[in-house]
N, C-alpha and C. Protein backbone atom coordinates (compact mmCIF):
# COMPACT_ATOMS: atom_id res chain seq x y z
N UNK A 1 -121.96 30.24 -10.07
CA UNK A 1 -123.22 30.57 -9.43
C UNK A 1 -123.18 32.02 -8.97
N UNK A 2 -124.62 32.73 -9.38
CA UNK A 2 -124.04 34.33 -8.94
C UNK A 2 -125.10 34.75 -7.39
N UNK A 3 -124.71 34.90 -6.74
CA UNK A 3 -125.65 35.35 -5.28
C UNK A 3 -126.17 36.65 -5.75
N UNK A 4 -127.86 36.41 -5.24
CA UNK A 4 -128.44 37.50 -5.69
C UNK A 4 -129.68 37.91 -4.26
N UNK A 5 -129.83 38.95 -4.36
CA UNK A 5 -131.26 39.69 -3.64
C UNK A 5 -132.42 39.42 -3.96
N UNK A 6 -133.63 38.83 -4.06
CA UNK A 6 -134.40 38.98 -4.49
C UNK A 6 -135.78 39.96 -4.00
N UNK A 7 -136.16 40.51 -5.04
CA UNK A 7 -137.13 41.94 -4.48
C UNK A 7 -138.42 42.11 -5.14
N UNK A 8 -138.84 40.64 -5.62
CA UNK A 8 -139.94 40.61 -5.55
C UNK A 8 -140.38 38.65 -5.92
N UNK A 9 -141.56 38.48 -5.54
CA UNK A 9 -141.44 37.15 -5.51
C UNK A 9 -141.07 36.30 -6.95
N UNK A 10 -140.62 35.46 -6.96
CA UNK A 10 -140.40 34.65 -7.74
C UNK A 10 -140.42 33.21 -7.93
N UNK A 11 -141.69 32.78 -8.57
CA UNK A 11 -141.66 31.14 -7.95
C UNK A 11 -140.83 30.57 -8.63
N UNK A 12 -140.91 29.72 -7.49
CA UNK A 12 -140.18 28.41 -7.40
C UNK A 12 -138.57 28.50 -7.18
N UNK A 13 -138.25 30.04 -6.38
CA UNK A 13 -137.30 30.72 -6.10
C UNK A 13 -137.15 31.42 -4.52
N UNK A 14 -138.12 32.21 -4.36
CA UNK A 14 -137.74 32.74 -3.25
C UNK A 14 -139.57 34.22 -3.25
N UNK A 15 -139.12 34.36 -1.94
CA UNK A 15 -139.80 35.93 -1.90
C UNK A 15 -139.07 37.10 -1.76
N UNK A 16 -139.46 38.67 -1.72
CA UNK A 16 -138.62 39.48 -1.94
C UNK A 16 -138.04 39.67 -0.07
N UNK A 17 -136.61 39.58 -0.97
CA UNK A 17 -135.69 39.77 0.41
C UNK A 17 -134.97 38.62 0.58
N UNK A 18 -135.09 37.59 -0.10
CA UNK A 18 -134.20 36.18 0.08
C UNK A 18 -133.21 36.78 -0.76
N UNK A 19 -131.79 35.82 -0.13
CA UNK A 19 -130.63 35.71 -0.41
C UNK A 19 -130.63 34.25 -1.02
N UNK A 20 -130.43 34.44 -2.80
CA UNK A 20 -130.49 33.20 -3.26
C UNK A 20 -128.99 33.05 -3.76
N UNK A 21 -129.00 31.44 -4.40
CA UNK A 21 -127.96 31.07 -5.48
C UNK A 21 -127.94 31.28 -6.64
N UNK A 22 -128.31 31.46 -7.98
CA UNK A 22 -128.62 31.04 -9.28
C UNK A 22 -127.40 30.78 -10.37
N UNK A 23 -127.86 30.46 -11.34
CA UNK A 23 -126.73 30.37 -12.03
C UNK A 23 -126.93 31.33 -12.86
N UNK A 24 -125.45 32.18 -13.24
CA UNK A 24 -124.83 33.07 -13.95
C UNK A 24 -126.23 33.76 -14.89
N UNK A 25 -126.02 32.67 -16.00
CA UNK A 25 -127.09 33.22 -17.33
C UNK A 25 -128.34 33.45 -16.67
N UNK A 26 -129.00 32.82 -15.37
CA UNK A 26 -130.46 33.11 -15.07
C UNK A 26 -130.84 34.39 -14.04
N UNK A 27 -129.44 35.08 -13.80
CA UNK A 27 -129.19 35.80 -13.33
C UNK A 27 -129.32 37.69 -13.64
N UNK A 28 -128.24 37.11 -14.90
CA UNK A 28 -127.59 37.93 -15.65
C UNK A 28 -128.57 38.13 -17.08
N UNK A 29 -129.65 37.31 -17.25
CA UNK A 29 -130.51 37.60 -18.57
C UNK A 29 -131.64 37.55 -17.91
N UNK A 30 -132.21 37.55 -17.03
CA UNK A 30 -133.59 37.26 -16.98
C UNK A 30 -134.13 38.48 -15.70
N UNK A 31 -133.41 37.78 -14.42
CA UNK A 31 -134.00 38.54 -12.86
C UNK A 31 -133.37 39.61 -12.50
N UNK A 32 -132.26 40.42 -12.97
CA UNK A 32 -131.48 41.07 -12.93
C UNK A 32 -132.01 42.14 -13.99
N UNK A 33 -132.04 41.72 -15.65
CA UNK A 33 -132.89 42.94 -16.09
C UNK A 33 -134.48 43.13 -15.99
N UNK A 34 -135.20 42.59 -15.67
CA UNK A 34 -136.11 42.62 -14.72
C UNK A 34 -136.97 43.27 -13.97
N UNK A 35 -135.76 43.51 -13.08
CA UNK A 35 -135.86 44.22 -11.64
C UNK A 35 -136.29 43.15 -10.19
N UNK A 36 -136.18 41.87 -11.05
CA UNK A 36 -136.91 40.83 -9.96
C UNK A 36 -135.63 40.40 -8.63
N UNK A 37 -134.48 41.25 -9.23
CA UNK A 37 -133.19 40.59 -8.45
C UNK A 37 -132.24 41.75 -7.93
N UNK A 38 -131.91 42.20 -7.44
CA UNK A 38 -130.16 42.89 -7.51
C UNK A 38 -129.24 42.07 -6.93
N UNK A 39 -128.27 42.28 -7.64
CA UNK A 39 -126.71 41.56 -7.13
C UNK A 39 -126.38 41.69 -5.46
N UNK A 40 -126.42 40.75 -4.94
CA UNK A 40 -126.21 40.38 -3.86
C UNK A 40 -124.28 40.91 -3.69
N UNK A 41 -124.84 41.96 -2.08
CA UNK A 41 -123.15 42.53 -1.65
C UNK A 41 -123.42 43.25 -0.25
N UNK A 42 -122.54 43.61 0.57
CA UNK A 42 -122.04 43.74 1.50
C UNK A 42 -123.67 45.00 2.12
N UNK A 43 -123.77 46.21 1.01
CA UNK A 43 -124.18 47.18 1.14
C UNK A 43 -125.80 46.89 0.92
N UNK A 44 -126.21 46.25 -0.56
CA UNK A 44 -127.62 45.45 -0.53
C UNK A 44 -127.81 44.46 0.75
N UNK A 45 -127.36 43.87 1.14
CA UNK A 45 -127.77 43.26 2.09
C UNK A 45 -128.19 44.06 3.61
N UNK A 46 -127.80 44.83 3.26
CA UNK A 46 -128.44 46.19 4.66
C UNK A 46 -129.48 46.58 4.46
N UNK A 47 -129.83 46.51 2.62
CA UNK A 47 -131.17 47.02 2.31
C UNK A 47 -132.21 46.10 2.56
N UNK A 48 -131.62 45.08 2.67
CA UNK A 48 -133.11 43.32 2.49
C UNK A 48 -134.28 43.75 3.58
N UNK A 49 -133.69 44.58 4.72
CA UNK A 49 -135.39 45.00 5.78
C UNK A 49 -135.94 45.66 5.08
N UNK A 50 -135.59 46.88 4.26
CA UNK A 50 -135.70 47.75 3.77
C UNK A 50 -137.23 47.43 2.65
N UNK A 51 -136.65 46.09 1.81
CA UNK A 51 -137.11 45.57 0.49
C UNK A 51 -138.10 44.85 1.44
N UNK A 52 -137.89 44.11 2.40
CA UNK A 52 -139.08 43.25 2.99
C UNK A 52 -140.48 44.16 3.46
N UNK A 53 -139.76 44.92 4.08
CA UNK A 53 -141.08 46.06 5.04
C UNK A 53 -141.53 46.56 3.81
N UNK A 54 -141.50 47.25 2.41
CA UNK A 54 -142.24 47.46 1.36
C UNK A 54 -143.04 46.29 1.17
N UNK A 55 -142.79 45.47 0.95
CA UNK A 55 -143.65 44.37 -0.46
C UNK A 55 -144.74 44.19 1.28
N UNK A 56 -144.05 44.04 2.64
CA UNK A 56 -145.17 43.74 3.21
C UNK A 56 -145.89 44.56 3.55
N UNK A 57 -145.49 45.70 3.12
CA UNK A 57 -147.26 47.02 3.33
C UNK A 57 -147.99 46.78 2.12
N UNK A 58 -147.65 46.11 1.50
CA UNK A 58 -148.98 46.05 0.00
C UNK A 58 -149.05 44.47 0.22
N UNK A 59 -149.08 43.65 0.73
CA UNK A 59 -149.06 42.27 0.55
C UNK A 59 -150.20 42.14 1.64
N UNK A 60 -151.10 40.87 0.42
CA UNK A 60 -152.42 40.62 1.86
C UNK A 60 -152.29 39.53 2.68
N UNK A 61 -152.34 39.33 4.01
CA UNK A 61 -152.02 38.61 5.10
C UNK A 61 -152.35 37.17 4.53
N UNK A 62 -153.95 37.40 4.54
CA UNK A 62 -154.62 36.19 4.48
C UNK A 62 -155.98 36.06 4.21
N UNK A 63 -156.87 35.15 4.08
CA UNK A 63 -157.94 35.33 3.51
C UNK A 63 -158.83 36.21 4.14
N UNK A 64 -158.44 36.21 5.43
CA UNK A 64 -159.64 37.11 6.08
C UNK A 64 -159.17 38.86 5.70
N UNK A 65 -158.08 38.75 5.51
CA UNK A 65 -157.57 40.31 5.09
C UNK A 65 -158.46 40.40 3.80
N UNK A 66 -158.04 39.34 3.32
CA UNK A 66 -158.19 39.55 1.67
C UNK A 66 -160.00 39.97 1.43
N UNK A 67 -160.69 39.79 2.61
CA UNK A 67 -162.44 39.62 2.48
C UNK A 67 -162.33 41.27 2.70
N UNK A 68 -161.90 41.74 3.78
CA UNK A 68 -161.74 42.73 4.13
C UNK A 68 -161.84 43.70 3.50
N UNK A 69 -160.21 43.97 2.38
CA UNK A 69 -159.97 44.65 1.39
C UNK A 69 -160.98 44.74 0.82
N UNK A 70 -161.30 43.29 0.20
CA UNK A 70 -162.37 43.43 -0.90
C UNK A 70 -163.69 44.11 -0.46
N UNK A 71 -164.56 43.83 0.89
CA UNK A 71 -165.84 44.73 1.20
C UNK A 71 -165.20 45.84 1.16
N UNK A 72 -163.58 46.83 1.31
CA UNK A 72 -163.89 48.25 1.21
C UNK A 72 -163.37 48.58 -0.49
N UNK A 73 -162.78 48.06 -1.16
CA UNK A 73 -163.13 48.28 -2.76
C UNK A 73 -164.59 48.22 -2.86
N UNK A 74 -165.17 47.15 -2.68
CA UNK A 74 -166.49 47.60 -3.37
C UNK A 74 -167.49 48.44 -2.82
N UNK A 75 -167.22 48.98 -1.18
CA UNK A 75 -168.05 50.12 -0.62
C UNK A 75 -167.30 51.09 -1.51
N UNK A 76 -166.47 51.35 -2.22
CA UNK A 76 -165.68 52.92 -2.49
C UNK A 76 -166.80 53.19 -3.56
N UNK A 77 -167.87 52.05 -4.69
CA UNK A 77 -168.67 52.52 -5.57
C UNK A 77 -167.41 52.68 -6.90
N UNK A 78 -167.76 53.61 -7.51
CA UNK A 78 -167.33 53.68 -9.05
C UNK A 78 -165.61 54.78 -8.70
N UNK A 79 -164.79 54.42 -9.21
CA UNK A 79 -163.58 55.16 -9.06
C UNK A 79 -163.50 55.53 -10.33
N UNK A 80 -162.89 56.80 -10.08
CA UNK A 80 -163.21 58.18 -11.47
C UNK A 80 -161.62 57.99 -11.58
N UNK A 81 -161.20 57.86 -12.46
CA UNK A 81 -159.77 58.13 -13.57
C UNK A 81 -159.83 59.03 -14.89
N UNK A 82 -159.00 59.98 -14.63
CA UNK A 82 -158.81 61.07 -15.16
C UNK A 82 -157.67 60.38 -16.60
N UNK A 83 -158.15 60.79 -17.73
CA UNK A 83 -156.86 60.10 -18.96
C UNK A 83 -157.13 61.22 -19.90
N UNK A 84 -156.40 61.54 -20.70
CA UNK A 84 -156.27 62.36 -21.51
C UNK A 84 -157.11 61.74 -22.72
N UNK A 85 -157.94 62.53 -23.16
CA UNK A 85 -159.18 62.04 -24.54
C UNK A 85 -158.79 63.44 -25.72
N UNK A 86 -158.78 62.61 -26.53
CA UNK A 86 -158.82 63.24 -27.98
C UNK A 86 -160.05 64.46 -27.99
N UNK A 87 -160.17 65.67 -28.41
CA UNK A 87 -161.15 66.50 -28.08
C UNK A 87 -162.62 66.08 -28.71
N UNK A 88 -163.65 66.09 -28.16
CA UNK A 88 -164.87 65.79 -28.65
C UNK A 88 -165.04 64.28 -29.24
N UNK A 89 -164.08 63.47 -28.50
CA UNK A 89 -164.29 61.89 -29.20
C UNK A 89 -163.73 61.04 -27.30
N UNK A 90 -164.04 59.72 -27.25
CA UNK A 90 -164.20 58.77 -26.37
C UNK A 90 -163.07 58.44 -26.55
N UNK A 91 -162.17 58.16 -27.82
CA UNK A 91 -160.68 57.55 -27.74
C UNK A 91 -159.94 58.33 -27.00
N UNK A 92 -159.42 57.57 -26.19
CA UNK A 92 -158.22 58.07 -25.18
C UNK A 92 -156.55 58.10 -25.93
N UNK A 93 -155.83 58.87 -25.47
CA UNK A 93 -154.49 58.37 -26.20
C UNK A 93 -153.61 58.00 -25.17
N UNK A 94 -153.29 56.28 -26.06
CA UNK A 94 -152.82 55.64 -25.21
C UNK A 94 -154.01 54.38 -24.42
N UNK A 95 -153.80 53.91 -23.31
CA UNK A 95 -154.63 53.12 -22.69
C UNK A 95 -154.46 53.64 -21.18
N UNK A 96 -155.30 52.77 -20.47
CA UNK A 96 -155.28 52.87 -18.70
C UNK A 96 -154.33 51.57 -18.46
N UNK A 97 -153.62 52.05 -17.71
CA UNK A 97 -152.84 50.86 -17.34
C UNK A 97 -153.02 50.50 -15.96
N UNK A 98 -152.79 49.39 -15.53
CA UNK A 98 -153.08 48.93 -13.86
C UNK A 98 -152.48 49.64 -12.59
N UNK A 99 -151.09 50.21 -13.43
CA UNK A 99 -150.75 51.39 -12.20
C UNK A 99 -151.53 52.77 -12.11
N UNK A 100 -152.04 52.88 -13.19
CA UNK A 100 -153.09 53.84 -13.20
C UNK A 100 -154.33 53.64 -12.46
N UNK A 101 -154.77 52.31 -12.16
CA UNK A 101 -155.80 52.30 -11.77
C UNK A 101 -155.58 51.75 -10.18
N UNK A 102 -154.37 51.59 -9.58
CA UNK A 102 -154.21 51.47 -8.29
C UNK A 102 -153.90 52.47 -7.85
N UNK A 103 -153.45 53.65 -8.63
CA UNK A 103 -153.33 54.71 -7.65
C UNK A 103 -154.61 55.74 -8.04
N UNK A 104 -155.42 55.77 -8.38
CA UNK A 104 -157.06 55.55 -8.79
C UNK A 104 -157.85 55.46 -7.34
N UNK A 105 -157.58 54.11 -7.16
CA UNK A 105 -158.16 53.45 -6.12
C UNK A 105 -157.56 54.40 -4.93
N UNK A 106 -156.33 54.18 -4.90
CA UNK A 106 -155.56 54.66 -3.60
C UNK A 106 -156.13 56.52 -3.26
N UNK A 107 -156.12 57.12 -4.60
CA UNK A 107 -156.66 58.37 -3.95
C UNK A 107 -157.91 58.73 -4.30
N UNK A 108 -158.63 57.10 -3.80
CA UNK A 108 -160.04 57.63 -3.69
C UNK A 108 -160.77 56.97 -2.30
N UNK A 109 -159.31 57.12 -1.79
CA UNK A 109 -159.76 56.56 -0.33
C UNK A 109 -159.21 54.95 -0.11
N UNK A 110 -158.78 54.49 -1.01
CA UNK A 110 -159.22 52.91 -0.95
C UNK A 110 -157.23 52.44 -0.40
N UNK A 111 -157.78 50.87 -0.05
CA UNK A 111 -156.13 50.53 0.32
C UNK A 111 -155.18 50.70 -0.65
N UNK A 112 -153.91 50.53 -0.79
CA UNK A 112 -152.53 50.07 -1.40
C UNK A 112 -152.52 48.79 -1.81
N UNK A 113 -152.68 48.62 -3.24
CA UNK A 113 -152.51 47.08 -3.58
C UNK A 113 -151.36 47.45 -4.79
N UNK A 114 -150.67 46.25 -4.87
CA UNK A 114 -149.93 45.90 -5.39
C UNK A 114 -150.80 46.33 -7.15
N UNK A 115 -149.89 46.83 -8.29
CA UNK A 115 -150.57 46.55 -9.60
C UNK A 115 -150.40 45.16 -10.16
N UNK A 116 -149.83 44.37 -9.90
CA UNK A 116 -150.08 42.97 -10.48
C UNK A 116 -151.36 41.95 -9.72
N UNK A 117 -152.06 43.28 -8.62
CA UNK A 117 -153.22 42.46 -8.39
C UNK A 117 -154.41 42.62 -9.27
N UNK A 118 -154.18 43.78 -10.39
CA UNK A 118 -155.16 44.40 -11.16
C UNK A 118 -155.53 43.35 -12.09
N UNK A 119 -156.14 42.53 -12.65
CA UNK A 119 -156.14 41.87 -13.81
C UNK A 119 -157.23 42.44 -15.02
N UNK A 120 -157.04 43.22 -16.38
CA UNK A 120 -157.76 43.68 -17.23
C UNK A 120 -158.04 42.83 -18.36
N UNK A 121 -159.11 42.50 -18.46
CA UNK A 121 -159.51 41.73 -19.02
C UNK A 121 -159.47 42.03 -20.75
N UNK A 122 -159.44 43.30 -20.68
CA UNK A 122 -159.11 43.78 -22.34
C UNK A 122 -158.44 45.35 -21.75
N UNK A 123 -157.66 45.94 -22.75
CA UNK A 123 -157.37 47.40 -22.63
C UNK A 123 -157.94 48.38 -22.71
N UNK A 124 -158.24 49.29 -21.59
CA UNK A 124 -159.37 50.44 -21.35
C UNK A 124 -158.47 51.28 -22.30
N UNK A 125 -159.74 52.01 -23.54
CA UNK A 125 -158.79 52.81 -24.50
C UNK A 125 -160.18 53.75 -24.63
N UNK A 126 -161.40 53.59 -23.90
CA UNK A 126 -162.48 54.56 -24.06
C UNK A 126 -162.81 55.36 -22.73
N UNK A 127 -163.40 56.85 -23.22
CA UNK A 127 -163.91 56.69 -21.85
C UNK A 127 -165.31 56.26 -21.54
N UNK A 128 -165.36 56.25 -20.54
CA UNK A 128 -166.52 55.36 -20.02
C UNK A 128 -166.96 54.53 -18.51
N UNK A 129 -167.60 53.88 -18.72
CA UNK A 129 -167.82 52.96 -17.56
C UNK A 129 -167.06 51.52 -17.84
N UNK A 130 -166.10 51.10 -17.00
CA UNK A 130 -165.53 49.55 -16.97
C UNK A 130 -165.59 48.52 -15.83
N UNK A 131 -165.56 47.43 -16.12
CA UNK A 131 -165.43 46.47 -15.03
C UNK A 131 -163.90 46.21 -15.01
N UNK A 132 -163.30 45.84 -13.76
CA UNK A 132 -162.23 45.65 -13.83
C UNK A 132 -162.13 44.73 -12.34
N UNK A 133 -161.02 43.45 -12.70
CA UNK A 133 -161.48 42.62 -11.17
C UNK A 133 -159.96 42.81 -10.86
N UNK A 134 -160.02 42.80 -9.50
CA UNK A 134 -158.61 42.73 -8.24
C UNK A 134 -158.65 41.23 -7.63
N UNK A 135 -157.61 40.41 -7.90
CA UNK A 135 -156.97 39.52 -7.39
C UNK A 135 -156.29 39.21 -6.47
N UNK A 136 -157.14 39.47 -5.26
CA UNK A 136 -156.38 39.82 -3.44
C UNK A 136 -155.66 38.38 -3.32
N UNK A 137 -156.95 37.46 -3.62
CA UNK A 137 -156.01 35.83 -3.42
C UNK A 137 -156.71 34.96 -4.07
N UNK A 138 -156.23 33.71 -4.01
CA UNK A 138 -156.32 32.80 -4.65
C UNK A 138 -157.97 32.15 -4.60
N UNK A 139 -158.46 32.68 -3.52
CA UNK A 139 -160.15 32.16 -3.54
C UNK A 139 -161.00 33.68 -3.20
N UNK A 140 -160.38 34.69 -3.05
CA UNK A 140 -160.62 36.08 -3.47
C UNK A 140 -160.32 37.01 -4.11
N UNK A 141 -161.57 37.34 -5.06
CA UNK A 141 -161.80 38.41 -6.33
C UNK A 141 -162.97 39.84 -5.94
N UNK A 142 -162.34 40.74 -6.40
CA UNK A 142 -162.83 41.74 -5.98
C UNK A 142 -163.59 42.90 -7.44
N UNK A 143 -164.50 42.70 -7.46
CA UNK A 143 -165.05 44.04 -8.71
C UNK A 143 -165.16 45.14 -8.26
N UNK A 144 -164.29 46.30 -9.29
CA UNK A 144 -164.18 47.26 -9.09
C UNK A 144 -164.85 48.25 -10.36
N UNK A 145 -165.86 49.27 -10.02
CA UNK A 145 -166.14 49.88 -11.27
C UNK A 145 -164.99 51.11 -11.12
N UNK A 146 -165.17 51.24 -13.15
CA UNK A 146 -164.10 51.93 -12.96
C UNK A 146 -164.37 52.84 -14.28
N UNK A 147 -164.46 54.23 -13.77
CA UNK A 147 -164.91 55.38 -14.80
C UNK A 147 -164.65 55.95 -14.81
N UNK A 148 -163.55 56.22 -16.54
CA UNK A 148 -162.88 56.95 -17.21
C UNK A 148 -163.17 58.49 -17.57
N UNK A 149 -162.95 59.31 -17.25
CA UNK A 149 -162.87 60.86 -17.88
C UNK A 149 -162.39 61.58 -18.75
N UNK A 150 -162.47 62.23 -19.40
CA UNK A 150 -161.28 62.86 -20.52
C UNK A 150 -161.11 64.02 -19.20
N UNK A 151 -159.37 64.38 -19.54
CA UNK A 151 -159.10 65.15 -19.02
C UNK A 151 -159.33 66.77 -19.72
């Protein structure tokens, strides 16, 4: 059994900052390359406040947070993302990815969310105008417009 850190949630396992058990191979092939785990030791374990106080500045309390967030995403209106465009054409090179579009949000005034709250429903590869929804919680969804620029 290998003792591990965990540093970000993992169901049916733990949240980030538990000190788990696992066995070897689920360790060593899966949460470990990852990034969902580090090897549990003398020196990581000094870090576990460290790993907790992160995930809980981007983590939403509760539903009433989660209403919250969501009325100031959708007061922010349309968030402008800057992507590099092919000259005189709409194809972008490359796509928008969800960390792109949380730190989008973030320096356009708006809170810190996690990018696995982003959910894209297809890959932004134009520029343009997009819909794109945020997944604060489980009975709150948030629409965000979201408009692309060539740089």
């Amino acid at each position: 059994m290998a003792k591990i850190i965990l540093t970000t949630d993992v169901a049916n396992l733990g949240a980030p900052g538990d000190i788990v058990e696992v066995k070897d191979g689920y360790a060593r092939n899966y949460l470990l390359p990852r990034g969902y785990a580090i090897p549990s030791s003398k020196g990581a374990e000094k870090n576990v406040r460290t790993i907790r106080r992160a995930q809980e500045s981007r983590r939403i309390r509760d539903l009433d947070h989660a209403k919250e967030i969501k009325t100031t995403l959708e007061g922010l209106g349309a968030i402008t993302l800057q992507a590099k465009a092919a000259e005189g054409s709409k194809k972008l090179f490359g796509s928008v990815t969800t960390g792109d579009i949380v730190d989008a949000i973030k320096a356009s005034g708006g809170p810190l969310l996690d990018k696995r709250t982003i959910q894209l429903s297809d890959h932004i590869k134009t520029v343009g105008k997009h819909q794109v929804t945020a997944r604060l919680h489980p009975d709150v969804r948030a629409e965000v417009r979201l408009e692309v620029t060539a740089k």
